[in-house]
N, C-alpha and C. Protein backbone atom coordinates (compact mmCIF):
# COMPACT_ATOMS: atom_id res chain seq x y z
N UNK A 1 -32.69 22.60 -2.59
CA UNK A 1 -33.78 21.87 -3.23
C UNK A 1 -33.25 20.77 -4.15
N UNK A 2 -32.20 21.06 -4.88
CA UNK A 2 -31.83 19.99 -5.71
C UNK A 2 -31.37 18.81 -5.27
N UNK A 3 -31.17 18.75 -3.68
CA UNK A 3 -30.55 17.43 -2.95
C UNK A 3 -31.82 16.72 -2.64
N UNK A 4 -32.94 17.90 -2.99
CA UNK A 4 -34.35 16.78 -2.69
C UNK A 4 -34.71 16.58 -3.63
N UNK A 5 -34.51 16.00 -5.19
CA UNK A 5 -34.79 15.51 -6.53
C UNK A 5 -34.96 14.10 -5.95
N UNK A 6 -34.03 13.36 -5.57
CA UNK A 6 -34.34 11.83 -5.64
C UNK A 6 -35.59 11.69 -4.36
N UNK A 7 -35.79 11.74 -3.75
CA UNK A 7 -37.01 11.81 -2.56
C UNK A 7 -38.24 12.09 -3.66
N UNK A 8 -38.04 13.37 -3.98
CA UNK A 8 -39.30 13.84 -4.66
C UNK A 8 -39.60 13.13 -6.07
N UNK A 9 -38.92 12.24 -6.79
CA UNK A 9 -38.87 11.67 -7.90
C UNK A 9 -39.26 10.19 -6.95
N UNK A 10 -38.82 9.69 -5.92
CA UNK A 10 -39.13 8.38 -5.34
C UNK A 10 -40.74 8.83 -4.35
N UNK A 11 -41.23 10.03 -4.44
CA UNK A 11 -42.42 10.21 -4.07
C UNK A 11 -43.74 9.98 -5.50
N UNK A 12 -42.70 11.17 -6.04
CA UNK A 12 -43.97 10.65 -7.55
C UNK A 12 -44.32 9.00 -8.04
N UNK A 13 -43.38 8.47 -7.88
CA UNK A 13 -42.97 7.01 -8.64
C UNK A 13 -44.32 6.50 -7.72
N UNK A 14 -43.92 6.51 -6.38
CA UNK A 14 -45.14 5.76 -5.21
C UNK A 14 -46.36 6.22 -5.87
N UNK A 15 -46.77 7.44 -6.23
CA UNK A 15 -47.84 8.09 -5.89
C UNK A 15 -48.50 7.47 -7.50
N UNK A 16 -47.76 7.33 -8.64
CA UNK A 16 -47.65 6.86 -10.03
C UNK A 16 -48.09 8.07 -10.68
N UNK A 17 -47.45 9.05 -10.29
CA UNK A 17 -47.46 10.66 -10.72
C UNK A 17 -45.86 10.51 -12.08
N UNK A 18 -46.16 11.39 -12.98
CA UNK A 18 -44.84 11.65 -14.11
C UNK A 18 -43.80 11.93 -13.27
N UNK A 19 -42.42 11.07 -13.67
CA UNK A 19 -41.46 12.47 -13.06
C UNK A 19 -40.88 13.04 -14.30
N UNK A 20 -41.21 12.68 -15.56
CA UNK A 20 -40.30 13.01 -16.62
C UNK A 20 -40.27 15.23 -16.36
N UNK A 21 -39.41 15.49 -16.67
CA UNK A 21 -38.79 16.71 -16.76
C UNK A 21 -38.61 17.62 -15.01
N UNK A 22 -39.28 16.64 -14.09
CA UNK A 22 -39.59 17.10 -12.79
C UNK A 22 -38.10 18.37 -12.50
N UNK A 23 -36.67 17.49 -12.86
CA UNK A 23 -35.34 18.07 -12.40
C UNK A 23 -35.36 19.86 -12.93
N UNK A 24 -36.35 19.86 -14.04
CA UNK A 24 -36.22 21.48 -14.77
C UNK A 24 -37.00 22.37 -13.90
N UNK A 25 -37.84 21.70 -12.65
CA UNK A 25 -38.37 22.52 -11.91
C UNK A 25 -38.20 22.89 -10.64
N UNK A 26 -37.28 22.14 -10.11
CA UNK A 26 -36.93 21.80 -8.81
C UNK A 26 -36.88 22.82 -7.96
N UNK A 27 -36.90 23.93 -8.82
CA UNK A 27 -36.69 25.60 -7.80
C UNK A 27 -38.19 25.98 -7.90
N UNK A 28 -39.48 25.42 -7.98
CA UNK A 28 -40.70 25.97 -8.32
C UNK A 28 -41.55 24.50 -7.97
N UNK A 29 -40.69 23.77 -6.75
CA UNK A 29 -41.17 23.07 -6.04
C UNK A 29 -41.41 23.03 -4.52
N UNK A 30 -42.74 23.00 -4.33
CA UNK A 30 -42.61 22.97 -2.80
C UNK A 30 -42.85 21.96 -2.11
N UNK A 31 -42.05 21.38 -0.64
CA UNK A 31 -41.92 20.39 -0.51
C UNK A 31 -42.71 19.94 1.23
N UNK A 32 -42.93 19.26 1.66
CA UNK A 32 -43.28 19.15 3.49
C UNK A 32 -42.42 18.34 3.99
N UNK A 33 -41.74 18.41 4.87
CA UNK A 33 -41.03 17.82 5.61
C UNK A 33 -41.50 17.31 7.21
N UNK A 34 -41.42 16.00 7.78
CA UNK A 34 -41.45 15.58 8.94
C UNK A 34 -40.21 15.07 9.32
N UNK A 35 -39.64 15.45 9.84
CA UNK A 35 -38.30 14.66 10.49
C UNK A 35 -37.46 14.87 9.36
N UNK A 36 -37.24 15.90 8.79
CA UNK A 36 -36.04 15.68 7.61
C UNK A 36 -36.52 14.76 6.11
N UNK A 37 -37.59 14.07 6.32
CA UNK A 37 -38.12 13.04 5.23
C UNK A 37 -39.00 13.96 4.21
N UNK A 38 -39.26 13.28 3.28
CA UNK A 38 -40.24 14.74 2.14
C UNK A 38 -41.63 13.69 2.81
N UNK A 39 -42.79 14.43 2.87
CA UNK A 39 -44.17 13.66 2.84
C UNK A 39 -44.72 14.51 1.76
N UNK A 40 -44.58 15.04 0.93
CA UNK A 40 -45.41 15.67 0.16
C UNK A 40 -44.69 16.74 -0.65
N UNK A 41 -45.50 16.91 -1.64
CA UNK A 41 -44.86 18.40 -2.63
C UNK A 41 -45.40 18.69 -4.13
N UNK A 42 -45.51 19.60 -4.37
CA UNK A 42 -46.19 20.36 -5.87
C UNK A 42 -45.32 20.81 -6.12
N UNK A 43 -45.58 20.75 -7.21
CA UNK A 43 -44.43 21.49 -8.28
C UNK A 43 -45.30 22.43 -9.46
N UNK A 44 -44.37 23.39 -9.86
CA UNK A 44 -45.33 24.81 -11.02
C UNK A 44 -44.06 24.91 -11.98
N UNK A 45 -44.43 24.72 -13.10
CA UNK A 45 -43.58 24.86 -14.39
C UNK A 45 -44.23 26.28 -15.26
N UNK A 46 -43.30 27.14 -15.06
CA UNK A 46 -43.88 28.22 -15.58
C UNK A 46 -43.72 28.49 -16.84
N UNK A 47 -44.33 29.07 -17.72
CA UNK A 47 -43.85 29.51 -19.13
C UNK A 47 -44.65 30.71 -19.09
N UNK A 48 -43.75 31.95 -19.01
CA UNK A 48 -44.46 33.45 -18.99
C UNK A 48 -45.11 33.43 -17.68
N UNK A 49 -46.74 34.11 -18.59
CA UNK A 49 -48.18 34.34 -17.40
C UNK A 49 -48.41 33.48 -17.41
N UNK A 50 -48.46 31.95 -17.74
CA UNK A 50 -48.84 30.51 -17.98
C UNK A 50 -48.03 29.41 -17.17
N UNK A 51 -48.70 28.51 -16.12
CA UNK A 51 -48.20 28.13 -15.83
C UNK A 51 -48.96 26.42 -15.91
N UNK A 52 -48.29 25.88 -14.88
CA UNK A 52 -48.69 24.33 -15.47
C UNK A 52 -48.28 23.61 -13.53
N UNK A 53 -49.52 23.58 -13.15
CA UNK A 53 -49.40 22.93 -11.60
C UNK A 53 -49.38 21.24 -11.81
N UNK A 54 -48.28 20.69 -11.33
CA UNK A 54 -47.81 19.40 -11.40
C UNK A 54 -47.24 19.00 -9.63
N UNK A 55 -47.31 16.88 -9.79
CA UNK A 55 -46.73 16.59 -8.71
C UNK A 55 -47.45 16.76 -7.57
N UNK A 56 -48.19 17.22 -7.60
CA UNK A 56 -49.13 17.13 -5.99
C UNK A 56 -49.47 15.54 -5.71
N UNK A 57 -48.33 15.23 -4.38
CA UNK A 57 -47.94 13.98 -3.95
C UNK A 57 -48.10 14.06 -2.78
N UNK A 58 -48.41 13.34 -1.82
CA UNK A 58 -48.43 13.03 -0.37
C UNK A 58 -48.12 11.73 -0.01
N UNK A 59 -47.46 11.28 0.87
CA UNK A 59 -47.23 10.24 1.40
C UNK A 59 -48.47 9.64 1.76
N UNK A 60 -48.61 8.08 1.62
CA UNK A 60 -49.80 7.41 1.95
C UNK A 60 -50.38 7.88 3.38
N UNK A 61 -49.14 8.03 4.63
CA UNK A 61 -49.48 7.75 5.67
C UNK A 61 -49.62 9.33 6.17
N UNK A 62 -49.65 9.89 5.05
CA UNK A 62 -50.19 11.50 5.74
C UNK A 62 -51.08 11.53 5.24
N UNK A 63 -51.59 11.46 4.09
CA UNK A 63 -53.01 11.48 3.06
C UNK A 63 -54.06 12.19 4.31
N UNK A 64 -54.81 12.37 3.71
CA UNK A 64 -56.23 12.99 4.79
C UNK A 64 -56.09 13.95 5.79
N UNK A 65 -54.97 14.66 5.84
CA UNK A 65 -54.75 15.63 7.12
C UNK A 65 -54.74 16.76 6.32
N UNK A 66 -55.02 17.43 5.38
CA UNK A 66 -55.01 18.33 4.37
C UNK A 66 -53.31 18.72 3.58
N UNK A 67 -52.60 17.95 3.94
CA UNK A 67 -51.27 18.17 3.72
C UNK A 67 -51.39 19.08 2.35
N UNK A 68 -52.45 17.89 1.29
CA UNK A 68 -52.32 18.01 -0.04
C UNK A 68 -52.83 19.60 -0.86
N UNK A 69 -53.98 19.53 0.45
CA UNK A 69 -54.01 21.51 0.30
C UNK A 69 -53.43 22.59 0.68
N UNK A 70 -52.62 22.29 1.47
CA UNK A 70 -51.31 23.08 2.17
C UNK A 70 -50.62 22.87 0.74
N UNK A 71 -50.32 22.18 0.62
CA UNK A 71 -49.07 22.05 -0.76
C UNK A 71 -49.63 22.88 -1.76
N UNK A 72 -51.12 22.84 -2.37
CA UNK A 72 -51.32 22.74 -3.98
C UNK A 72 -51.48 24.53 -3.71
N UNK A 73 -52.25 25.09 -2.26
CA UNK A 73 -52.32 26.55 -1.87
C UNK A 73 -50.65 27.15 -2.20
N UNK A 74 -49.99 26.40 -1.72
CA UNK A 74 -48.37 27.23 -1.92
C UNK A 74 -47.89 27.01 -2.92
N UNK A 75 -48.07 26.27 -3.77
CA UNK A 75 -47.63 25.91 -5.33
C UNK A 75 -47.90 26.99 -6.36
N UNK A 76 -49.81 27.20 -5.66
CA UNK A 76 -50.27 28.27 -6.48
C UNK A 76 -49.85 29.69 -6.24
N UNK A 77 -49.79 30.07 -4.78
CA UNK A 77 -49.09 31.17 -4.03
C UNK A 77 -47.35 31.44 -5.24
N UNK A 78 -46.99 30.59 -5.35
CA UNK A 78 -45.67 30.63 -5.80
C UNK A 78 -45.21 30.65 -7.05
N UNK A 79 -46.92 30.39 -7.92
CA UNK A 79 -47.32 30.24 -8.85
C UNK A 79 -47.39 32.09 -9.47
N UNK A 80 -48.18 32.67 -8.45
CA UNK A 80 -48.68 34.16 -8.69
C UNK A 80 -47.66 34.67 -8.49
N UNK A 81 -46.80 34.71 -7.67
CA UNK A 81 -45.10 35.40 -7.13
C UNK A 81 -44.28 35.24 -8.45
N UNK A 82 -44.74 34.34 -9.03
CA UNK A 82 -43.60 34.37 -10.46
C UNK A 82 -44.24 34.72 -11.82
N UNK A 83 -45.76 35.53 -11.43
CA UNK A 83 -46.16 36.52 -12.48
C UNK A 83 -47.46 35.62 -13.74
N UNK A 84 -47.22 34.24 -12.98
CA UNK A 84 -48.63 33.23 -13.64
C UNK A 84 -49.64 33.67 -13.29
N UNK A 85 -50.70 34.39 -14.54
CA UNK A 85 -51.93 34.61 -14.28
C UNK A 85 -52.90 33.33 -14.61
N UNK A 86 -52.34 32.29 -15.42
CA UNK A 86 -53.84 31.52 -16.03
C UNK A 86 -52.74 30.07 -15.34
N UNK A 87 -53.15 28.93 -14.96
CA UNK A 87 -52.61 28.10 -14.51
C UNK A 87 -53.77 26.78 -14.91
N UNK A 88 -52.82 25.25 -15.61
CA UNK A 88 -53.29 24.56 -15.49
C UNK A 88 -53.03 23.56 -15.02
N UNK A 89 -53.28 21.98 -15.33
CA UNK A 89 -52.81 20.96 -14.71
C UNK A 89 -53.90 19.64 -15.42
N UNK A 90 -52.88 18.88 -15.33
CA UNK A 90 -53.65 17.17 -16.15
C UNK A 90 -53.84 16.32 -14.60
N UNK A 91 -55.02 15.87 -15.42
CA UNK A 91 -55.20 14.90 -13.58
C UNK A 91 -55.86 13.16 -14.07
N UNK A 92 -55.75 12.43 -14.02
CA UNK A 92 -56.34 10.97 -14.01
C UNK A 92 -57.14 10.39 -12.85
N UNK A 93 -56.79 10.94 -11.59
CA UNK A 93 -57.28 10.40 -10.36
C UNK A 93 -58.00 12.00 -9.53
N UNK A 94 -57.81 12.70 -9.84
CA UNK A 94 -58.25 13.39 -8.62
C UNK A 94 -58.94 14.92 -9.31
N UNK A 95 -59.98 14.98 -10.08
CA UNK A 95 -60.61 15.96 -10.44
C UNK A 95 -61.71 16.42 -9.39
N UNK A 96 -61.78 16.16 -8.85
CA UNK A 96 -62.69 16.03 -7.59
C UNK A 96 -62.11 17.21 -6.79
N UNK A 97 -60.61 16.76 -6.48
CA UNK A 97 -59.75 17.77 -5.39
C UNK A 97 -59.46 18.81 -5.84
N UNK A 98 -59.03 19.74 -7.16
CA UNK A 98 -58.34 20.86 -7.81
C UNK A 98 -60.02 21.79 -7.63
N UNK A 99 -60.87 21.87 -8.20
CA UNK A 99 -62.32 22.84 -7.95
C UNK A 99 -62.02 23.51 -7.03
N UNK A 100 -61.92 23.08 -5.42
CA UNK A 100 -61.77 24.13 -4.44
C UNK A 100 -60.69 25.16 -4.72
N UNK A 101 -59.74 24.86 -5.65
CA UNK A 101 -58.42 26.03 -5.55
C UNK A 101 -59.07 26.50 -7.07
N UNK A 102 -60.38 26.76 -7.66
CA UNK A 102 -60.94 27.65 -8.24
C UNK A 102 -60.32 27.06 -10.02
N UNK A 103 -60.05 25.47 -9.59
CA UNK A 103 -59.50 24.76 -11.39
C UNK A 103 -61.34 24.53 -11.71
N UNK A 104 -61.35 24.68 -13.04
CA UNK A 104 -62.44 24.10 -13.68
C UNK A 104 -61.99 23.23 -14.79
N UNK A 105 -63.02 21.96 -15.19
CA UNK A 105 -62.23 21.16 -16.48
C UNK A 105 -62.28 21.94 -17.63
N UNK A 106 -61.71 21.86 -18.87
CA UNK A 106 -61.44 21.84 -20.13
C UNK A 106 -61.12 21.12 -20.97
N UNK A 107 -61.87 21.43 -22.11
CA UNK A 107 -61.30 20.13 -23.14
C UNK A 107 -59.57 20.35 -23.24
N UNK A 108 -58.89 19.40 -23.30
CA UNK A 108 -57.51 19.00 -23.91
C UNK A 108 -56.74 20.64 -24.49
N UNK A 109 -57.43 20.34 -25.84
CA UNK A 109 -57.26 21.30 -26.91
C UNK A 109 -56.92 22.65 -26.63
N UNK A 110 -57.97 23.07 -25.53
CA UNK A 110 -57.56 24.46 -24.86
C UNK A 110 -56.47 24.90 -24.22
N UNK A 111 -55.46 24.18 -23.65
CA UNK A 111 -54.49 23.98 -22.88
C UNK A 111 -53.91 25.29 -23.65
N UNK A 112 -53.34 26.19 -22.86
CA UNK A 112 -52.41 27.52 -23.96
C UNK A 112 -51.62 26.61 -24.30
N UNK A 113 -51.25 27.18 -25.47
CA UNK A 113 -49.68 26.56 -26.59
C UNK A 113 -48.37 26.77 -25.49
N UNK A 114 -48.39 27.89 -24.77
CA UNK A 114 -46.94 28.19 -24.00
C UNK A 114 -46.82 26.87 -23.19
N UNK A 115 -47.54 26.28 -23.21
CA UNK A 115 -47.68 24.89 -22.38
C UNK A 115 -46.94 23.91 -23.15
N UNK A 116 -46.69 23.83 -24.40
CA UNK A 116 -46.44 22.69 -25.21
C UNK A 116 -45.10 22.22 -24.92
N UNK A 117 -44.26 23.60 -24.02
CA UNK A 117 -43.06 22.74 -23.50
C UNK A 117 -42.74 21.98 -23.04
N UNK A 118 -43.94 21.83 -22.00
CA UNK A 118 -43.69 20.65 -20.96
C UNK A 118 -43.93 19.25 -21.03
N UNK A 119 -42.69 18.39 -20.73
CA UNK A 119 -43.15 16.69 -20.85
C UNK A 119 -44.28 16.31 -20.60
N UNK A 120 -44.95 16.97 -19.70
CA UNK A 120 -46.04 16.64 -18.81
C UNK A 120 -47.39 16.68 -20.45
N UNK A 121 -47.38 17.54 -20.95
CA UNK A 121 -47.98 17.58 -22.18
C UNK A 121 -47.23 17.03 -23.41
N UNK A 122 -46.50 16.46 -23.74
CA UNK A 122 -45.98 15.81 -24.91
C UNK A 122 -45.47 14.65 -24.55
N UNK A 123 -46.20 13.96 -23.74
CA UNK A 123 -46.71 12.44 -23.69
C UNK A 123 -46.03 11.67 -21.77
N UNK A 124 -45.68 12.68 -21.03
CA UNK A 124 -45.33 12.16 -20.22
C UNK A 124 -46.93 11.66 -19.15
N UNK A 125 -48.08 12.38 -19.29
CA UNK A 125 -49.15 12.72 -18.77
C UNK A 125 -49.73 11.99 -20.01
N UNK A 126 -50.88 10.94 -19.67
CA UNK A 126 -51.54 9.91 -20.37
C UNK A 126 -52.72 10.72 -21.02
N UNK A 127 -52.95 10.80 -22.76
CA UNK A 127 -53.98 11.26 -23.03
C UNK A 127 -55.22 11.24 -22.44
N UNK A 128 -55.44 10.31 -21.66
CA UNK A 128 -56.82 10.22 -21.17
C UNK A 128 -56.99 11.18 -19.75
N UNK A 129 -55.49 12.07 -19.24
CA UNK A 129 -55.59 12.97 -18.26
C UNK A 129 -56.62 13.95 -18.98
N UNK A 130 -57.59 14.35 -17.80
CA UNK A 130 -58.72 15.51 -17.81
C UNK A 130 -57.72 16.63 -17.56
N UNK A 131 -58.09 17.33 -18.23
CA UNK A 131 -57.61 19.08 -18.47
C UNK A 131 -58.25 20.13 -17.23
N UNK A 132 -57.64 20.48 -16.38
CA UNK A 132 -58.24 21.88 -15.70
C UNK A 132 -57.65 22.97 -16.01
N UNK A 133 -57.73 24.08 -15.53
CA UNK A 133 -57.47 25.49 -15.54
C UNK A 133 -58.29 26.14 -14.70
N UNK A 134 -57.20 27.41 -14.31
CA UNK A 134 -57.80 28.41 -12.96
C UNK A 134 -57.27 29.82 -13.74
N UNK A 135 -57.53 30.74 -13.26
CA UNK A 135 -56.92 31.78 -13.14
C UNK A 135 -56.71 32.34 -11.84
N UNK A 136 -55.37 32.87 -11.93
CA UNK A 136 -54.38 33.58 -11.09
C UNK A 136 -54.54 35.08 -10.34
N UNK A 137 -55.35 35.42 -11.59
CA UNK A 137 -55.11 36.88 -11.71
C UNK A 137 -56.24 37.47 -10.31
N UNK A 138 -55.76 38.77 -10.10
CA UNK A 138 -56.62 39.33 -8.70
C UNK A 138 -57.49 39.88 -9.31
């Protein structure tokens, strides 16, 4: 996985997704491959039962084939395997798409504190990102 950092950092950049701290997750990334190339991938930054779903990227020219729910389903799958019961994520463009995998919005503020590690929350992710959250738990 770590030989796919620059792909997956030159996917976010396209997509104008954060990559700041992306490299601390690289083992809690999942990726799609066509021909050896990345078209897509999510990434889950865990802290404890708390986790933080990031990076859900697709290549322009796959967009619309559900790639992006194949990805964000195994992110979360991989999400629960590493003991995350409450899971969130910042979004600017796509609050629309996270609902079906059971995210609802939240104000900001609510975000758990175990979260405060991540770049993605201490300014890499633009205040004006909308707040979701799901739970994990069965």
């Amino acid at each position: 996985m770590k030989n796919d950092l620059a792909e997956i950092v030159a996917l976010l950049k396209q997509s104008a997704l954060p990559i700041a701290g992306i490299e601390r997750h690289i083992e809690t990334t999942v990726v799609a491959r066509d021909n050896g190339k990345i078209t897509g991938c999510a990434a889950v930054e865990v802290y404890g039962t708390t986790g933080l779903l990031r990076s859900v990227a697709v290549t322009p020219d796959r967009r619309g084939e559900g790639l992006g729910q194949r990805l964000t389903a195994a992110a979360l799958e991989l999400a629960r395997e590493r003991g995350v019961q409450d899971i969130y994520l910042l979004t600017t463009t796509a609050s629309d798409f996270f609902p079906r995998f059971g995210f609802e919005k939240i104000p900001r503020e609510s975000i758990d504190p175990a979260l405060q590690a991540s770049e993605e929350l201490r300014g890499a992710c633009p205040a004006s990102a909308l707040a979701m959250r799901a739970s994990l738990s069965t």
